[in-house]
C-alpha atoms as a PDB file:
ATOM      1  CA  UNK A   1       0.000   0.000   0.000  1.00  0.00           C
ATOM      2  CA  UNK A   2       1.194   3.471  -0.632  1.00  0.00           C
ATOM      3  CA  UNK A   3       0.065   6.238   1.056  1.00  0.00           C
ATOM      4  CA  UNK A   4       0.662  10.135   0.612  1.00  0.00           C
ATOM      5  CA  UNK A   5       0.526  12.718   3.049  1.00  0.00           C
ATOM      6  CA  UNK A   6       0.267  16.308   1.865  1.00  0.00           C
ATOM      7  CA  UNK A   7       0.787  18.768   4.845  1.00  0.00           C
ATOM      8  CA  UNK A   8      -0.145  22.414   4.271  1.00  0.00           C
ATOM      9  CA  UNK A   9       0.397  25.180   7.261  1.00  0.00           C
ATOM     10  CA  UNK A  10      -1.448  28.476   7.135  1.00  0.00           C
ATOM     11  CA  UNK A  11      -1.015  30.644  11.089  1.00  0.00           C
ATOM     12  CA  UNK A  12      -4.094  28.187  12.515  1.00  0.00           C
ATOM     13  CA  UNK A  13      -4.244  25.291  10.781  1.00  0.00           C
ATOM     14  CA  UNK A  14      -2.226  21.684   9.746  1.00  0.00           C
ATOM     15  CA  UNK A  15      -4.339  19.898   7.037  1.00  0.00           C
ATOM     16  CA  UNK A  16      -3.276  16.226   6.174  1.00  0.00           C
ATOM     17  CA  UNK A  17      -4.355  14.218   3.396  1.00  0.00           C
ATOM     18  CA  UNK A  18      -4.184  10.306   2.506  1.00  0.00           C
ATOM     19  CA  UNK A  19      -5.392   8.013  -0.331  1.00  0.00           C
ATOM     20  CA  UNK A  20      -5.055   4.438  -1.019  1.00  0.00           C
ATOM     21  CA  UNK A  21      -6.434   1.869  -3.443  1.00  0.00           C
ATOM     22  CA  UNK A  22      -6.467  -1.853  -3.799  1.00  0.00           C
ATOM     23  CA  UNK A  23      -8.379  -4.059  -6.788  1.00  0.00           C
ATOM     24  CA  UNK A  24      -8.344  -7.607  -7.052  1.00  0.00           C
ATOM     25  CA  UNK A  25      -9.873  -9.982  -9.317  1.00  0.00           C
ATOM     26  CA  UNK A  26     -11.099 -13.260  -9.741  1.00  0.00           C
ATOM     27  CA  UNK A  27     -12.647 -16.112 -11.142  1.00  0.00           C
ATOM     28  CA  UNK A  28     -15.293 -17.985  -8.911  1.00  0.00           C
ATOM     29  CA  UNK A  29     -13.006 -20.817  -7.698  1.00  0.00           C
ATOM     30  CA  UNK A  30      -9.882 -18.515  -7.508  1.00  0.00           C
ATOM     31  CA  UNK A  31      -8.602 -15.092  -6.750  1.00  0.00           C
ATOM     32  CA  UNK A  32      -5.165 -13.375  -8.034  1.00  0.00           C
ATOM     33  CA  UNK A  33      -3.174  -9.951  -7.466  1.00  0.00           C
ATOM     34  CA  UNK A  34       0.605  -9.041  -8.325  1.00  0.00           C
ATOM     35  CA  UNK A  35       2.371  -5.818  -7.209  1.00  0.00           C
ATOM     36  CA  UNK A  36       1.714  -2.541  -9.300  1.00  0.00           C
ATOM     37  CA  UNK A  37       1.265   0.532  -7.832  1.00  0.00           C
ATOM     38  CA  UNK A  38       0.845   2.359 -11.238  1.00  0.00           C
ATOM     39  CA  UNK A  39      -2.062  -0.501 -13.287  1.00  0.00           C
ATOM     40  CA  UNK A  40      -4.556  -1.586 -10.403  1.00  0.00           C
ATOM     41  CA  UNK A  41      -5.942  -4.378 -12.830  1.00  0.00           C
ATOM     42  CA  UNK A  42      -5.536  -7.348 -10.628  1.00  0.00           C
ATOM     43  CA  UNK A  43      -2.908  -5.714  -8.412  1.00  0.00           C
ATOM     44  CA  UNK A  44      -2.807  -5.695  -4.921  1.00  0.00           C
ATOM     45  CA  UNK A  45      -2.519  -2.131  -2.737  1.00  0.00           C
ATOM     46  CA  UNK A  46      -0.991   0.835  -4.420  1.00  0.00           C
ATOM     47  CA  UNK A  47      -0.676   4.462  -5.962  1.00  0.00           C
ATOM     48  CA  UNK A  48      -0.528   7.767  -4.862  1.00  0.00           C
ATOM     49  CA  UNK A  49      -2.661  10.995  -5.366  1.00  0.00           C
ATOM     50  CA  UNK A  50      -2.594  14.956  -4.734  1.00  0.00           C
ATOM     51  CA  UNK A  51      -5.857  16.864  -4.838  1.00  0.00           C
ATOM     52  CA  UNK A  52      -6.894  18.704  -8.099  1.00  0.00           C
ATOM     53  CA  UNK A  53     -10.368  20.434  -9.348  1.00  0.00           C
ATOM     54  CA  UNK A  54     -12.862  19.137  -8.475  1.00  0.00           C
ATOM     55  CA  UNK A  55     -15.465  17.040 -11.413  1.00  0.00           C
ATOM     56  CA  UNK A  56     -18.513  18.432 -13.167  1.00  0.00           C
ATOM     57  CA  UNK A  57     -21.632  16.900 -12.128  1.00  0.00           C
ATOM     58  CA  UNK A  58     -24.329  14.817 -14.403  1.00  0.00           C
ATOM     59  CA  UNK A  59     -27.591  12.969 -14.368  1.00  0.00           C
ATOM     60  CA  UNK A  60     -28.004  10.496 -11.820  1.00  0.00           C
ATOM     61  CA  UNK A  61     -28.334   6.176 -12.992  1.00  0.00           C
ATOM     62  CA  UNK A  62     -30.730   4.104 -11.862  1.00  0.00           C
ATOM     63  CA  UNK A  63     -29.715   2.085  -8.509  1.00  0.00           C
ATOM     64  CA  UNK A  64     -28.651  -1.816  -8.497  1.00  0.00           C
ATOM     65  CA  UNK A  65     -31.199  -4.282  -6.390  1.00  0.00           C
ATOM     66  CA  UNK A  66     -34.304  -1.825  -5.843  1.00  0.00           C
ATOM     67  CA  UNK A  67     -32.353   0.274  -4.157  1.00  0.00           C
ATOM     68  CA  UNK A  68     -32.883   4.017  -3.514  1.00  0.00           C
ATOM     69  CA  UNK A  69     -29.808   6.205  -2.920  1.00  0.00           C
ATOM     70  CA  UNK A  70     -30.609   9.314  -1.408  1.00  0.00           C
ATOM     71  CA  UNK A  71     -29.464  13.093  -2.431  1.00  0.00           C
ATOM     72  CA  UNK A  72     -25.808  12.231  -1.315  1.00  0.00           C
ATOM     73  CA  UNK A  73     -25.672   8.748  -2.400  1.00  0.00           C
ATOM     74  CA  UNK A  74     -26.909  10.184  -5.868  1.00  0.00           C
ATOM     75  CA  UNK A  75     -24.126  13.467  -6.144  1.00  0.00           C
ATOM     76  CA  UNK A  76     -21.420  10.335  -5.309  1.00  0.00           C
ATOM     77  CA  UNK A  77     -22.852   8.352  -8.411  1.00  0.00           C
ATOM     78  CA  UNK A  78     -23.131  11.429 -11.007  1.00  0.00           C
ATOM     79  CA  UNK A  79     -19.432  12.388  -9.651  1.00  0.00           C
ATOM     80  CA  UNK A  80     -18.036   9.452 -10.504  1.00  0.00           C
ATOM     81  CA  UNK A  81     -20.459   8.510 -13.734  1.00  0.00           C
ATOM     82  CA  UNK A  82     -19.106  12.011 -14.890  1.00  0.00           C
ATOM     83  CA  UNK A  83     -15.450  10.813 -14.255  1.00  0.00           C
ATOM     84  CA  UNK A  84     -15.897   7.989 -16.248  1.00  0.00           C
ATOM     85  CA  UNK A  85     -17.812   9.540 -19.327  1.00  0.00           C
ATOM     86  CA  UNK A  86     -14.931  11.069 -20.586  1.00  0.00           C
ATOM     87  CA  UNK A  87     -11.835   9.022 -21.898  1.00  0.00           C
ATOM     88  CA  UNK A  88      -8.426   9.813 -19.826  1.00  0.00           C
ATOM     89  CA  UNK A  89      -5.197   8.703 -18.901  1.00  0.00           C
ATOM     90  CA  UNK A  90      -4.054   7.301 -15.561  1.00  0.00           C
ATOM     91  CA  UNK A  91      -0.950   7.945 -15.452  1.00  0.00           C
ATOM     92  CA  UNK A  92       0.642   6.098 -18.880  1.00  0.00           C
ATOM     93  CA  UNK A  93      -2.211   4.000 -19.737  1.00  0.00           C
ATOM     94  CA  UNK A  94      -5.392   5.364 -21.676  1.00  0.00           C
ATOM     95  CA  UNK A  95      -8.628   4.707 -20.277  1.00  0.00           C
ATOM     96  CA  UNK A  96     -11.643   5.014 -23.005  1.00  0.00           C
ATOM     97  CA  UNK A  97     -15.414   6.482 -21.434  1.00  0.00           C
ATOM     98  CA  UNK A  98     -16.457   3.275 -19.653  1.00  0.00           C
ATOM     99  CA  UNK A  99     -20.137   2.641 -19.367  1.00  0.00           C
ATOM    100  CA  UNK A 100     -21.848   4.229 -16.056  1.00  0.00           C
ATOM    101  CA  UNK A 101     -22.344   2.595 -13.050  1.00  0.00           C
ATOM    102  CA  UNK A 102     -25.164   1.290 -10.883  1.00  0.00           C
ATOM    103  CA  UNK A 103     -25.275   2.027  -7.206  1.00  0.00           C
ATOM    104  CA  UNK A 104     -25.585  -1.008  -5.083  1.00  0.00           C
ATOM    105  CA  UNK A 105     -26.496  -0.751  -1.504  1.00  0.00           C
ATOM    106  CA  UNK A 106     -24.819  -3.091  -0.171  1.00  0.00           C
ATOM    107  CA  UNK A 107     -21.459  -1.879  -1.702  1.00  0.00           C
ATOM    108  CA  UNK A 108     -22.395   1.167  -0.150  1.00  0.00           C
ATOM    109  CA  UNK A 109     -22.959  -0.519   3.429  1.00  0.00           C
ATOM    110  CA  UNK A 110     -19.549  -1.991   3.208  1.00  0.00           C
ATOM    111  CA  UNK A 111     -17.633   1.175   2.076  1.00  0.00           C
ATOM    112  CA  UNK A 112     -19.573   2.413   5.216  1.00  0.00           C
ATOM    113  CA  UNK A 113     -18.963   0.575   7.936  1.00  0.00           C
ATOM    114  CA  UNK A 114     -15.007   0.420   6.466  1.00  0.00           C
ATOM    115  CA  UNK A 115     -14.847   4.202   6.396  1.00  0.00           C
ATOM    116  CA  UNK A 116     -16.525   4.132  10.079  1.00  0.00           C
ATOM    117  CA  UNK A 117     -13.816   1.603  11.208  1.00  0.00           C
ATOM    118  CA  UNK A 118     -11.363   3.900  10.553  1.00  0.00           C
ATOM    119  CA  UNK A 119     -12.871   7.089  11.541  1.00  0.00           C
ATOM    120  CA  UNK A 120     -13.669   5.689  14.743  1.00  0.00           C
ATOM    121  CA  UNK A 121     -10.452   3.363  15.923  1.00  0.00           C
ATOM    122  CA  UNK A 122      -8.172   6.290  14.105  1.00  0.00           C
ATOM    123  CA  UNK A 123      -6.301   4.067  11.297  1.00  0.00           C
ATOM    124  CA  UNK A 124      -6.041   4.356   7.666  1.00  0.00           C
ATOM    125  CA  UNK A 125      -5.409   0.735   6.005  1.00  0.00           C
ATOM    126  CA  UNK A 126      -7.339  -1.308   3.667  1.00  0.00           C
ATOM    127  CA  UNK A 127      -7.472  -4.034   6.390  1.00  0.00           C
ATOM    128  CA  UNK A 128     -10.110  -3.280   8.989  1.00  0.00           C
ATOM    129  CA  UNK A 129      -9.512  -3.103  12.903  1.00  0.00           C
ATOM    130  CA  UNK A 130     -10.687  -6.842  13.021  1.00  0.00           C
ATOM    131  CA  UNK A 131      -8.168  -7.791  10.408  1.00  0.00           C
ATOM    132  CA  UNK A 132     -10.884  -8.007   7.696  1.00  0.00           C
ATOM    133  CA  UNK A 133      -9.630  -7.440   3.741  1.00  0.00           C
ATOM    134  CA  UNK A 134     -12.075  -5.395   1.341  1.00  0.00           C
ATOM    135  CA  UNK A 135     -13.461  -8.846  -0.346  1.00  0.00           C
ATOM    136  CA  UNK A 136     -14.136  -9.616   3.439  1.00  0.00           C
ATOM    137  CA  UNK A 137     -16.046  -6.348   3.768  1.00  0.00           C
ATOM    138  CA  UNK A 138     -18.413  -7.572   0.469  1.00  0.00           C
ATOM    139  CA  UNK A 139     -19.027 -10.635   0.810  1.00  0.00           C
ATOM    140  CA  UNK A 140     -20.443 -10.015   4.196  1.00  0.00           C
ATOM    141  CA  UNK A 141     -23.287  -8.115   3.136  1.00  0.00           C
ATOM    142  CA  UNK A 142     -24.189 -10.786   0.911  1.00  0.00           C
ATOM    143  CA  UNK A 143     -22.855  -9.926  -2.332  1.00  0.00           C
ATOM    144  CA  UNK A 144     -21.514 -12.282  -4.615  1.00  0.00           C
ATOM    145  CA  UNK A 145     -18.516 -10.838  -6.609  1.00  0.00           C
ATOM    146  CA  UNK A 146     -16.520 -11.561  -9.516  1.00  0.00           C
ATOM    147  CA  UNK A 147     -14.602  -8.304  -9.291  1.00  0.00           C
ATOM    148  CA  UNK A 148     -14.251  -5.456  -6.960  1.00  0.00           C
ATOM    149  CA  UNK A 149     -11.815  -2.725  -6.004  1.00  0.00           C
ATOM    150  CA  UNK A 150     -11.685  -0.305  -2.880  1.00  0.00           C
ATOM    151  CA  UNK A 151     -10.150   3.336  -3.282  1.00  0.00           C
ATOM    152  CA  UNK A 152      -9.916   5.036   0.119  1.00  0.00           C
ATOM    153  CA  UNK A 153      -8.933   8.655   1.382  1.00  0.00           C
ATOM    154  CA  UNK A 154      -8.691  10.620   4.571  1.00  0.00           C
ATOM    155  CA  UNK A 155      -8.376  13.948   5.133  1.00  0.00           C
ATOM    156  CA  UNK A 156     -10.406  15.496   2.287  1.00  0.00           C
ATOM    157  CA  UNK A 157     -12.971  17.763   3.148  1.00  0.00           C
ATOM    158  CA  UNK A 158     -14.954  17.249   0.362  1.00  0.00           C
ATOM    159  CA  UNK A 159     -16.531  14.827  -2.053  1.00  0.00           C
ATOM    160  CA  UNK A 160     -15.180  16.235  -5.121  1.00  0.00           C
ATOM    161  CA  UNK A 161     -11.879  16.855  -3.424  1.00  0.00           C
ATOM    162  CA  UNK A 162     -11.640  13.206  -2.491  1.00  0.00           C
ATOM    163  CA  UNK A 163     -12.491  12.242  -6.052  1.00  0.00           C
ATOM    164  CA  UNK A 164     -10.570  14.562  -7.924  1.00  0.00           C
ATOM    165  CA  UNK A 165      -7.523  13.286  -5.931  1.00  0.00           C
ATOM    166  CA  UNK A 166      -8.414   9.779  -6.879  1.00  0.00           C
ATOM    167  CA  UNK A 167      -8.535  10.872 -10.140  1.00  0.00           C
ATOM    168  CA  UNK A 168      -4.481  12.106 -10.463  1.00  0.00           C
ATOM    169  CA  UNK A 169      -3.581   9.034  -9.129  1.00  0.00           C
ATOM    170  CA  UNK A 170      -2.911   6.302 -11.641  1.00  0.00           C
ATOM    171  CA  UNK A 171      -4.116   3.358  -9.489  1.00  0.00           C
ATOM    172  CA  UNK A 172      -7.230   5.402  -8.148  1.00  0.00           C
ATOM    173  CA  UNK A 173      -7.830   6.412 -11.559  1.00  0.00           C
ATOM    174  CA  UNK A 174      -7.554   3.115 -13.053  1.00  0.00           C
ATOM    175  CA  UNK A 175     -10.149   1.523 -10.789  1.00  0.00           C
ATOM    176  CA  UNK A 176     -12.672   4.726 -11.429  1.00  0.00           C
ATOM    177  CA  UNK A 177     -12.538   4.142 -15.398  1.00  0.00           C
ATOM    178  CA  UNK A 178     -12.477   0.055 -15.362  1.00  0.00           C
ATOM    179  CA  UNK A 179     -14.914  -1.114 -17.818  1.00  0.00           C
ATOM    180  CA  UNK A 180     -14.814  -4.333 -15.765  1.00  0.00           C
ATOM    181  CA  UNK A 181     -17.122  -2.826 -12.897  1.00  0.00           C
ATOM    182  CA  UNK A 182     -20.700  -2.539 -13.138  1.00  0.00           C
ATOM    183  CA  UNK A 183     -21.911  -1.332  -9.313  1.00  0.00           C
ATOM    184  CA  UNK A 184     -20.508   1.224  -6.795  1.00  0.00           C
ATOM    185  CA  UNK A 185     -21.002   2.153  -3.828  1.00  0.00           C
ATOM    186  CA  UNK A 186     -19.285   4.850  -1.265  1.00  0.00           C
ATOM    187  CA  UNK A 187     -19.451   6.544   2.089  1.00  0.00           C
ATOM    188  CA  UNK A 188     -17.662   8.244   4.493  1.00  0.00           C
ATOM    189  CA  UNK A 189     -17.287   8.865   8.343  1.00  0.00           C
ATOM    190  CA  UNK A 190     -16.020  11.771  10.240  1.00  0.00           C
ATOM    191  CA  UNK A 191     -14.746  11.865  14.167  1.00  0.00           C
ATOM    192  CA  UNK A 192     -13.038  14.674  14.882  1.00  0.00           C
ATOM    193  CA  UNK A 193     -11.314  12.943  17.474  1.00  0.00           C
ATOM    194  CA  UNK A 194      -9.144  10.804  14.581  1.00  0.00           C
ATOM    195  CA  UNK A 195      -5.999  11.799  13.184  1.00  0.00           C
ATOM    196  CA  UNK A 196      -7.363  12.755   9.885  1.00  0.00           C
ATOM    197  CA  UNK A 197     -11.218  13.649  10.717  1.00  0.00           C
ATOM    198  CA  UNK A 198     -12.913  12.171   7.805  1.00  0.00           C
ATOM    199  CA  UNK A 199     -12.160   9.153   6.070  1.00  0.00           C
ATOM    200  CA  UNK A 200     -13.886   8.103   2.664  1.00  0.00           C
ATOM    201  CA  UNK A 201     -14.117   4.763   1.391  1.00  0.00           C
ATOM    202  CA  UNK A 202     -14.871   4.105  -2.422  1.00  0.00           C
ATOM    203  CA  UNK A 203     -15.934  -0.196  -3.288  1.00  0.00           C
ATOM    204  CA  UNK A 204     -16.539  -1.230  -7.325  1.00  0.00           C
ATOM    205  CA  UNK A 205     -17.839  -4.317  -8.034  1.00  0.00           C
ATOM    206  CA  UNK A 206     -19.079  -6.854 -11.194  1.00  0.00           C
ATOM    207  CA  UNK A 207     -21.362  -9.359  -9.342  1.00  0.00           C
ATOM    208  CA  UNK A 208     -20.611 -12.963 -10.166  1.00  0.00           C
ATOM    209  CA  UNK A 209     -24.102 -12.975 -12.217  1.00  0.00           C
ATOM    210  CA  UNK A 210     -22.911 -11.091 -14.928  1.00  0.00           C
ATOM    211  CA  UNK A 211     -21.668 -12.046 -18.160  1.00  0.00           C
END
């Protein structure tokens, strides 16, 4: 895992930031990863990001599982289905539009209750307080993967800060434009107590149904 911390003083105030991302991928009787902290397809924790501007919101998609996101679950899914509407690089490798994404709850309640774990025991690892990986974190709300990734940040104030920076990271990009993910779902959880206040957690999925 690589993380960054970005430390700016003004007379009052020490702001810190951190990102990290992690994607694995698998067929349904086994599960690989290698090293690569630039490409994030199939690649175990990596990459690096610096805020930038934030991204242009869009029209909302339609939910996965008769769900209904709210007002903030829908700005998270425009954000990012605006992101991946337009064709970019991350870092040396182009990334054509990709298709948008669903929202799924229950990638949602996973990103939450990781973003919580770390707001609220005051760490920032894609391993949970109970030692728990990401495809831990899934499968435990009952979803039934054949991909997924998990981008997470701390220390961004903002949604659009927090994506922005995920966006001028190569690994953090890569998993936002993957045409191999169909569902998202994201969250975050602020104590003010915790070295970083808030902490966001970002989880992309293909569930093992699909083609």
């Amino acid at each position: 895992m690589s993380e960054l911390r970005i430390l700016s003083r003004s007379a009052v105030l020490l702001a810190a930031v951190l990102l990290s991302a992690c994607d694995d991928s698998a067929t349904p009787n086994s599960e690989s990863g290698a090293d690569d902290p630039d490409n994030l397809e199939n690649a175990a924790p990596g990459g690096v990001a610096k805020p930038s501007d934030p991204v242009a919101e869009t029209g909302a998609e339609t939910a996965a599982g008769g769900c209904s996101p709210g007002a903030s679950e829908q700005e998270m899914l425009q954000l990012i289905n605006t992101a991946r509407a337009e064709a970019r690089h991350c870092g040396s490798d182009r990334y054509e539009a990709a298709d948008p994404l669903t929202w799924d709850c229950k990638l949602q309640q996973a990103a939450r209750n990781h973003s919580e774990d770390m707001a609220t025991t005051n760490f920032f690892s894609h391993t949970g307080s109970d030692g728990l990986k990401a495809s831990d974190r899934i499968e435990a709300q009952g979803y039934a993967w054949k991909s997924w990734a998990e981008n997470i940040a701390a220390g961004y104030g903002s949604l659009p800060a927090a994506l922005a920076a995920w966006l001028d990271s190569p690994g953090h990009c890569a998993n936002l434009m993957s045409a191999k993910f169909t569902q998202v779902g994201m969250d975050s959880a602020t104590d003010n107590r915790s070295d970083y206040g808030i902490y966001w957690t970002q989880v992309f999925a293909r569930p093992a149904s699909s083609p």
